[in-house]
PDB file of N, CA and C in Angstrom:
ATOM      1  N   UNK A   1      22.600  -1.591   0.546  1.00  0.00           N
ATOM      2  CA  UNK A   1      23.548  -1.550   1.636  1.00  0.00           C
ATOM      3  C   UNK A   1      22.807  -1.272   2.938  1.00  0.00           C
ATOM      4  N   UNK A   2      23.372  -1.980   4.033  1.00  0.00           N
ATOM      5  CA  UNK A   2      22.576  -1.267   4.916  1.00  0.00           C
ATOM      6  C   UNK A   2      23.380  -1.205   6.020  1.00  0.00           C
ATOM      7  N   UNK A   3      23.047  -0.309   7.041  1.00  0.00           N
ATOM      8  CA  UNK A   3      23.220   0.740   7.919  1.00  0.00           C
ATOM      9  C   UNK A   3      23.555   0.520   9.250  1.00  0.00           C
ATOM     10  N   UNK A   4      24.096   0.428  10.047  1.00  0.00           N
ATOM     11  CA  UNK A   4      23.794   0.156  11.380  1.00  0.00           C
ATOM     12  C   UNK A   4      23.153   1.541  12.042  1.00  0.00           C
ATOM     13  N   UNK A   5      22.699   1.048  13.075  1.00  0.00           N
ATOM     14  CA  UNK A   5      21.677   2.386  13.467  1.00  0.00           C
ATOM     15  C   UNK A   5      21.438   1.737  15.348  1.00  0.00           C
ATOM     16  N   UNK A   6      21.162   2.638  15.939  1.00  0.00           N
ATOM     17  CA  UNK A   6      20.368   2.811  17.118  1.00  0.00           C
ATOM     18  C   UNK A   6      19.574   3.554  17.638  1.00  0.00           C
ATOM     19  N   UNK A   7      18.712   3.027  18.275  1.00  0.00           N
ATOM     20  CA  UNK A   7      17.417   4.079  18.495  1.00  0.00           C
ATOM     21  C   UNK A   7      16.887   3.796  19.505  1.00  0.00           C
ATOM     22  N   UNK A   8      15.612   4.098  20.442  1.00  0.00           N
ATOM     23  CA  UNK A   8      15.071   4.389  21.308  1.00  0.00           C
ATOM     24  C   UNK A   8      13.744   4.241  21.295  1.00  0.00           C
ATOM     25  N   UNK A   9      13.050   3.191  21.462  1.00  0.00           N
ATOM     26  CA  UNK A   9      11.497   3.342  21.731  1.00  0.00           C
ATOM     27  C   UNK A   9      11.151   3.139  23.027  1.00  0.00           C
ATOM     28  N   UNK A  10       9.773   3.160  23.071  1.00  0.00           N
ATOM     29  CA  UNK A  10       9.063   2.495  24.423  1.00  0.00           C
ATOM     30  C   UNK A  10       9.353   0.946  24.662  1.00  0.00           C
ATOM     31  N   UNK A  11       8.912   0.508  25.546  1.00  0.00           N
ATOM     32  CA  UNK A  11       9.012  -1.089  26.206  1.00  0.00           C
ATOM     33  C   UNK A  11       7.939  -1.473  25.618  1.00  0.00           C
ATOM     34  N   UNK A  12       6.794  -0.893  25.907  1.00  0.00           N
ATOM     35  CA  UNK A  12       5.649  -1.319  24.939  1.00  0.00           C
ATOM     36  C   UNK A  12       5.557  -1.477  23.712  1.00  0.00           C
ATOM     37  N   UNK A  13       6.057  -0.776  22.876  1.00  0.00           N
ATOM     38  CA  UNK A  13       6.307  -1.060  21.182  1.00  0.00           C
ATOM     39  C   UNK A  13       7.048  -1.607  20.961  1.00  0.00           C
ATOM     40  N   UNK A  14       8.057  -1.998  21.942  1.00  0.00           N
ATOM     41  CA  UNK A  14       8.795  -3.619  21.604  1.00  0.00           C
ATOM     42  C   UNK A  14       8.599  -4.491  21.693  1.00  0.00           C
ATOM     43  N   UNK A  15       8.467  -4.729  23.095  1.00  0.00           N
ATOM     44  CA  UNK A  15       6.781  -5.965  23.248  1.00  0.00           C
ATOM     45  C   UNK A  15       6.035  -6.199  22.060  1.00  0.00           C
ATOM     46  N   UNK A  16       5.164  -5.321  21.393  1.00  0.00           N
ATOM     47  CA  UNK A  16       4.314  -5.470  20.561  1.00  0.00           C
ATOM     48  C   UNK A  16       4.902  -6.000  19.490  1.00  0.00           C
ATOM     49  N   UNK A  17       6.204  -5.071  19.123  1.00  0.00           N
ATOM     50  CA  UNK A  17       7.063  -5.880  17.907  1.00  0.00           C
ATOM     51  C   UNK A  17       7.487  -7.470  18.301  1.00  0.00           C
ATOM     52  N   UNK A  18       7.869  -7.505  19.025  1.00  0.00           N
ATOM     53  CA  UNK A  18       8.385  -8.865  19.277  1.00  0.00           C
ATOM     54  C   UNK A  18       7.273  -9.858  19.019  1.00  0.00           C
ATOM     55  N   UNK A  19       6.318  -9.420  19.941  1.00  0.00           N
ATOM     56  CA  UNK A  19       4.470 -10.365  19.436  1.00  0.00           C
ATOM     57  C   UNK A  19       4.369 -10.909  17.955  1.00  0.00           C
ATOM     58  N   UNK A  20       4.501  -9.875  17.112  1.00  0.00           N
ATOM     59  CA  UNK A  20       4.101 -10.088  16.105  1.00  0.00           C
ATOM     60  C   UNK A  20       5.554 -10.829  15.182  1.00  0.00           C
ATOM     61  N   UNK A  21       6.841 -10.302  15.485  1.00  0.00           N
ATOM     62  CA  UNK A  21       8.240 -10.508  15.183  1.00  0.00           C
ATOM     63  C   UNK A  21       8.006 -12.412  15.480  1.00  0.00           C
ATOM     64  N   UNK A  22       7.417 -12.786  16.525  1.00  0.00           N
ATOM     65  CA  UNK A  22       7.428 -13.868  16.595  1.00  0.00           C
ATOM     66  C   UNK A  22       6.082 -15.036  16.751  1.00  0.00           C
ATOM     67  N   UNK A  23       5.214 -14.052  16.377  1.00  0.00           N
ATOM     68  CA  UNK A  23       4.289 -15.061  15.626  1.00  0.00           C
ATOM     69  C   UNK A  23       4.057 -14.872  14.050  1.00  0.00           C
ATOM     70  N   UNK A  24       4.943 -14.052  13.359  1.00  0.00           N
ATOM     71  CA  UNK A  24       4.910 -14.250  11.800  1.00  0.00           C
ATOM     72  C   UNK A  24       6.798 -14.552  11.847  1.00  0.00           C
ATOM     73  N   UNK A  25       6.997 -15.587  12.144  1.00  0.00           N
ATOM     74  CA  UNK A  25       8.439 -15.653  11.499  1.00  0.00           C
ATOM     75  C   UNK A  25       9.115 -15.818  10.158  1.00  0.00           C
ATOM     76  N   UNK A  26       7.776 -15.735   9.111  1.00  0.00           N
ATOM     77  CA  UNK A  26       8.536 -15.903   7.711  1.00  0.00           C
ATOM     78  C   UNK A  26       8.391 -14.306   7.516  1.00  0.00           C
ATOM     79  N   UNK A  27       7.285 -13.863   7.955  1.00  0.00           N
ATOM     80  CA  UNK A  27       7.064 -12.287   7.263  1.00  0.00           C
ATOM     81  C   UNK A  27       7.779 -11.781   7.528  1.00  0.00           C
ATOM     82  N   UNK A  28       8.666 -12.040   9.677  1.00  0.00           N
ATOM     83  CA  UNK A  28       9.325 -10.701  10.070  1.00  0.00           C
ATOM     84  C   UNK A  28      10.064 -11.787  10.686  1.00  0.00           C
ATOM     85  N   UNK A  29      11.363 -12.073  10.186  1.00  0.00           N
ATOM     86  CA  UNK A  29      12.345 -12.782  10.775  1.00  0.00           C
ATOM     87  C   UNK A  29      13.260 -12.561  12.003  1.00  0.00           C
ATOM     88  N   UNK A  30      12.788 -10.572  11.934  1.00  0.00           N
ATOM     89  CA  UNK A  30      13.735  -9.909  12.970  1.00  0.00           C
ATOM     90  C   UNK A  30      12.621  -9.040  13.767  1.00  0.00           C
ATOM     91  N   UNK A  31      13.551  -8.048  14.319  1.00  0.00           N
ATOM     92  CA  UNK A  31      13.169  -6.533  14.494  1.00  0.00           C
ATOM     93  C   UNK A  31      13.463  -6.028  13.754  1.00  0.00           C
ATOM     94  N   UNK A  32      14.686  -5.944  12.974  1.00  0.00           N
ATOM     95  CA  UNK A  32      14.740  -4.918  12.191  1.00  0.00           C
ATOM     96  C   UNK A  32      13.855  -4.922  10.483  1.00  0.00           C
ATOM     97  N   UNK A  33      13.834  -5.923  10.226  1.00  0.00           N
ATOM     98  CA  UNK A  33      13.087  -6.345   8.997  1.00  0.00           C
ATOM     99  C   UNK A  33      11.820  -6.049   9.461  1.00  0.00           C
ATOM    100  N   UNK A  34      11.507  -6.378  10.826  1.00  0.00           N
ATOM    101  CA  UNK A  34       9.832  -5.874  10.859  1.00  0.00           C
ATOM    102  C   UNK A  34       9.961  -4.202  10.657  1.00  0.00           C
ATOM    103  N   UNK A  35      10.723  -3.370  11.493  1.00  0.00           N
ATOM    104  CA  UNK A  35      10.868  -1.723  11.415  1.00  0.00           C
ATOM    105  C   UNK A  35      11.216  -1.550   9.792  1.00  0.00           C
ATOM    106  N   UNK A  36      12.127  -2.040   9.520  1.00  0.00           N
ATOM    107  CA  UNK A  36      12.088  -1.676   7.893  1.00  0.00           C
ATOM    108  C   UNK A  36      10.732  -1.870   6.775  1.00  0.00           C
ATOM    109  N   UNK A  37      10.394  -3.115   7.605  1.00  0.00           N
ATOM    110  CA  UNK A  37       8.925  -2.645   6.406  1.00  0.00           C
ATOM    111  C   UNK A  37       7.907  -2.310   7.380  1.00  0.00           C
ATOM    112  N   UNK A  38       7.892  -1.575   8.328  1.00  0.00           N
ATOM    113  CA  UNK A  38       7.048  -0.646   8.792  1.00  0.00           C
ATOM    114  C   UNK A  38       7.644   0.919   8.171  1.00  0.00           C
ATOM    115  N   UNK A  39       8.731   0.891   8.150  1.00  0.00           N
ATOM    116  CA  UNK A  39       9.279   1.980   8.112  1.00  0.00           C
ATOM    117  C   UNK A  39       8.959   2.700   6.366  1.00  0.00           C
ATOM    118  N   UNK A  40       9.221   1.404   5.648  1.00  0.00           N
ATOM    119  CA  UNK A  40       9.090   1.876   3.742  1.00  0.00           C
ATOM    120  C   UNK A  40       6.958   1.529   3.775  1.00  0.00           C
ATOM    121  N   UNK A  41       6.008   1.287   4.479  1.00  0.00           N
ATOM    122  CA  UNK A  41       4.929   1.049   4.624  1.00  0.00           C
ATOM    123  C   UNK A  41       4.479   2.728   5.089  1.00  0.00           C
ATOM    124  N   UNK A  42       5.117   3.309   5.973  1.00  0.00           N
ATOM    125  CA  UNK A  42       4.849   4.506   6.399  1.00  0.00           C
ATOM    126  C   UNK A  42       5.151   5.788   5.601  1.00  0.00           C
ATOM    127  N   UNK A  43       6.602   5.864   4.933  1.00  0.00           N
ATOM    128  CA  UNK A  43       6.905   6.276   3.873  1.00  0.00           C
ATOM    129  C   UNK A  43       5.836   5.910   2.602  1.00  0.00           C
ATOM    130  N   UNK A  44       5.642   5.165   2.017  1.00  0.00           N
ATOM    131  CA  UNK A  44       4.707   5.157   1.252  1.00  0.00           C
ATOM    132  C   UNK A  44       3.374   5.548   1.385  1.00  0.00           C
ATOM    133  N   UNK A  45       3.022   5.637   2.635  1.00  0.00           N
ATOM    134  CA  UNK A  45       1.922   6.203   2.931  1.00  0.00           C
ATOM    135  C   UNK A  45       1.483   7.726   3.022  1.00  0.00           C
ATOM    136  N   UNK A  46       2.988   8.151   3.370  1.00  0.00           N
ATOM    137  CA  UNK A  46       2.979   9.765   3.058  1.00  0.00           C
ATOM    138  C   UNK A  46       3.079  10.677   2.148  1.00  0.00           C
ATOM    139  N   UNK A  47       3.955   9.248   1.362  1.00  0.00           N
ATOM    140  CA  UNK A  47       4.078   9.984  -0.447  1.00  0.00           C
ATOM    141  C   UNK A  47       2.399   9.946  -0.874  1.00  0.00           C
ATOM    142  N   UNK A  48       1.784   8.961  -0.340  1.00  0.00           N
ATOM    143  CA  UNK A  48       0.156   8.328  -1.622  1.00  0.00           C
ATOM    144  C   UNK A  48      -0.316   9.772  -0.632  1.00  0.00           C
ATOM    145  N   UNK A  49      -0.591  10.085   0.361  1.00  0.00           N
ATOM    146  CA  UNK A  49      -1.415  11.533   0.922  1.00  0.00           C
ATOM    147  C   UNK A  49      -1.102  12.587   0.043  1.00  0.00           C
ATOM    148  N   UNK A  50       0.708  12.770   0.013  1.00  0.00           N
ATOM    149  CA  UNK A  50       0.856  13.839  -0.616  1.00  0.00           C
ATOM    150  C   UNK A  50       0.728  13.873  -2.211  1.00  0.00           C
ATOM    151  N   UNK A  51       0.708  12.787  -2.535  1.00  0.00           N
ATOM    152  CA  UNK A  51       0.037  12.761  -4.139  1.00  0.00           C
ATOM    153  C   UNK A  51      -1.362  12.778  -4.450  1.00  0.00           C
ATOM    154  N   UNK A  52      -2.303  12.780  -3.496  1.00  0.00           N
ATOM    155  CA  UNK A  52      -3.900  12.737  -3.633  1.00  0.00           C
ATOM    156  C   UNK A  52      -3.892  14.491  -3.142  1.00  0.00           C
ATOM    157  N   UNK A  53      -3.187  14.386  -2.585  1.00  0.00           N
ATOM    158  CA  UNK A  53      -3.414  16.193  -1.946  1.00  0.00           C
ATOM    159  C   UNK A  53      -3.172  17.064  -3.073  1.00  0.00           C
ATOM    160  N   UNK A  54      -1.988  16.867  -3.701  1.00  0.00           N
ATOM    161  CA  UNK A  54      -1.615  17.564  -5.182  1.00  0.00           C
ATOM    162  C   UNK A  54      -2.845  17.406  -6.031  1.00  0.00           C
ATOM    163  N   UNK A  55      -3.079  16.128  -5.931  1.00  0.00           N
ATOM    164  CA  UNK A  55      -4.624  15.605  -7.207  1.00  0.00           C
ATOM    165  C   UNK A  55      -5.808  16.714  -7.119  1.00  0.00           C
ATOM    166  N   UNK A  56      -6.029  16.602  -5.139  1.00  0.00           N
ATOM    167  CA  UNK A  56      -6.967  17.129  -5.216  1.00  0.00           C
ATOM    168  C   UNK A  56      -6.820  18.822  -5.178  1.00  0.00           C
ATOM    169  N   UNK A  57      -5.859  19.260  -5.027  1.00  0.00           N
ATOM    170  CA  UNK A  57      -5.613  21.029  -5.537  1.00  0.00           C
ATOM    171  C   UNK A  57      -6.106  20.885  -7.328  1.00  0.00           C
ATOM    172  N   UNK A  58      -5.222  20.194  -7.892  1.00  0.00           N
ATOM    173  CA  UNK A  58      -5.464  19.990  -9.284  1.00  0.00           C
ATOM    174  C   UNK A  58      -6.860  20.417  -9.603  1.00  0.00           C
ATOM    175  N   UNK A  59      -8.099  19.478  -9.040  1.00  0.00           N
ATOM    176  CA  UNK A  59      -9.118  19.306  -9.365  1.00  0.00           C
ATOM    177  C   UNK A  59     -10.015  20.549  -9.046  1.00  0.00           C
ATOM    178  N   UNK A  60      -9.393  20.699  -7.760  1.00  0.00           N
ATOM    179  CA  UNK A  60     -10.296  22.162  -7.277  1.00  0.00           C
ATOM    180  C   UNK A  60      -9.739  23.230  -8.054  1.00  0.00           C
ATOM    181  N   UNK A  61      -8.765  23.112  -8.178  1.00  0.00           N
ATOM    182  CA  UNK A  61      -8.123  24.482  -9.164  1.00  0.00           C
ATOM    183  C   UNK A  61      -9.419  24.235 -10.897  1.00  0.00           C
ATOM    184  N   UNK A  62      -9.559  23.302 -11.061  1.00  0.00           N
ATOM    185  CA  UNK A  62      -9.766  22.943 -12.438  1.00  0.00           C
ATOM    186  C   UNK A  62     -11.746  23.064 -12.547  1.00  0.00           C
ATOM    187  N   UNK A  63     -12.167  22.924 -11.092  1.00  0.00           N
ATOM    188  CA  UNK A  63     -13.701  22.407 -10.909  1.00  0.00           C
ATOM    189  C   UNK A  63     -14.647  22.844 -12.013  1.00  0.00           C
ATOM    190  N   UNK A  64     -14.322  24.156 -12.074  1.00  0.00           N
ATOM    191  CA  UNK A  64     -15.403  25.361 -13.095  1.00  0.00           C
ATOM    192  C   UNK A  64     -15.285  24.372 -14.070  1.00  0.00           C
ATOM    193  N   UNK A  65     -14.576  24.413 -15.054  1.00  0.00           N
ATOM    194  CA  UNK A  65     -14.065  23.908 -15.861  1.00  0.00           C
ATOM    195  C   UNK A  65     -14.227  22.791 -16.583  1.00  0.00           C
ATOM    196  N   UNK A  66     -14.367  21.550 -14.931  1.00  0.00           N
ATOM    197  CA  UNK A  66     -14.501  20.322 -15.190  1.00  0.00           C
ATOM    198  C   UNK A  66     -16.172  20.009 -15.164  1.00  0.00           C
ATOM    199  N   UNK A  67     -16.673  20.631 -14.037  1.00  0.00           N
ATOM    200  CA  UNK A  67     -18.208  21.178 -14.118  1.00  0.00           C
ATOM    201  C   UNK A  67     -18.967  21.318 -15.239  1.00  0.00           C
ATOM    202  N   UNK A  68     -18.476  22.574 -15.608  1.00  0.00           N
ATOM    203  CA  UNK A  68     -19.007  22.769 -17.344  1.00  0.00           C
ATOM    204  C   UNK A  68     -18.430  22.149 -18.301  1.00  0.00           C
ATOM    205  N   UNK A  69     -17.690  21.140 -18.481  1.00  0.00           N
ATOM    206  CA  UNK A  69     -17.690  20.105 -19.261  1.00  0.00           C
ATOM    207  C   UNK A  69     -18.491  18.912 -19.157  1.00  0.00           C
ATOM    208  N   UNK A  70     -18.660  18.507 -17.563  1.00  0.00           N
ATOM    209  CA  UNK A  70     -19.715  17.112 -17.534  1.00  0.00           C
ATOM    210  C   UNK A  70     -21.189  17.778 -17.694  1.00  0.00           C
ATOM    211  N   UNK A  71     -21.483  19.103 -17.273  1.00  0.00           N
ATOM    212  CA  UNK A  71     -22.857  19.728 -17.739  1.00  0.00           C
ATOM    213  C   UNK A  71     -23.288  19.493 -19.622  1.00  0.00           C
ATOM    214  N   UNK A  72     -21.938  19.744 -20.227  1.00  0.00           N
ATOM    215  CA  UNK A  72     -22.389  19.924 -21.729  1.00  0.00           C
ATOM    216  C   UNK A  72     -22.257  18.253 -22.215  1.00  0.00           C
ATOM    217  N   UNK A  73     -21.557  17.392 -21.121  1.00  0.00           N
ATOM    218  CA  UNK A  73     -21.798  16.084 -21.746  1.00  0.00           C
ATOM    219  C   UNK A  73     -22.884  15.867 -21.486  1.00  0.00           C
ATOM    220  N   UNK A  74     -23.730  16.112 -20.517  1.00  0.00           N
ATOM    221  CA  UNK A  74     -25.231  15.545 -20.182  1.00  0.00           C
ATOM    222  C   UNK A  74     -26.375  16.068 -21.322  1.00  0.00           C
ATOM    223  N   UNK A  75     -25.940  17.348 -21.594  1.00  0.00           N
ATOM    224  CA  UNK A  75     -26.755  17.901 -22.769  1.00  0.00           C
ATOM    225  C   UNK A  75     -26.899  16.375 -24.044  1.00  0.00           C
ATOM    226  N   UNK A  76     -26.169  15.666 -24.225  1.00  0.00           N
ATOM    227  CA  UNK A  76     -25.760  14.630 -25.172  1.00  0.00           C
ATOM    228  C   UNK A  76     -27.029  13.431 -25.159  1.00  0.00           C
ATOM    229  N   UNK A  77     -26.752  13.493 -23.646  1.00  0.00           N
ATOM    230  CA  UNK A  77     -27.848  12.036 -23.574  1.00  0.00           C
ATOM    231  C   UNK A  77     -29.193  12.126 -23.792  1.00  0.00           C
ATOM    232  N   UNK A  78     -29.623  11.200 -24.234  1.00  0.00           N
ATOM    233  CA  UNK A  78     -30.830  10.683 -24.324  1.00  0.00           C
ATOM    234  C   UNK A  78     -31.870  10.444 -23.606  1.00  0.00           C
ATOM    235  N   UNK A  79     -32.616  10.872 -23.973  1.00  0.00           N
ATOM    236  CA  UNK A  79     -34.070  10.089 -22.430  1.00  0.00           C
ATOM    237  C   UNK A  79     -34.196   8.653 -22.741  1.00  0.00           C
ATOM    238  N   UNK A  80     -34.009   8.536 -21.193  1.00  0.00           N
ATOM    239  CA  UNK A  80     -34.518   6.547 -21.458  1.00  0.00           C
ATOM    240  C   UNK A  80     -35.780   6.094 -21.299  1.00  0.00           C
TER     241      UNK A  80
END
């Protein structure tokens, strides 16, 4: 479903939208189809930060751990 809405930018970031709004007319047929997939492009971009950020607490929480496990795998190998 979608929404009606109004909003407020600069003259310049419309300009710019329009540039591109009308030299890709299959990608971005509108303005608003261009803001909507800028809009779910930006959103997704904040979820993938905040899921590498979680990763990387994970890892630092875990380092000792993960450390002295790849140390005792190296014990394993072989001289080449």
């Amino acid at each position: 479903m979608k929404v009606k809405t109004s909003i407020t930018l600069s003259e310049s970031l419309v300009e710019a939208m329009d540039e591109l709004v009308e030299d890709a007319p299959e990608q971005f047929p509108s303005r608003s189809v261009f803001l909507e997939s800028a809009a779910w492009a930006f959103i997704e971009r904040v979820r993938r930060a905040e899921r590498t950020e979680r990763d990387i607490e994970i890892i630092n929480r875990r380092a000792d751990f993960l450390n002295a496990e790849t140390m005792d795998a190296l014990t394993y190998q072989v001289p080449l």
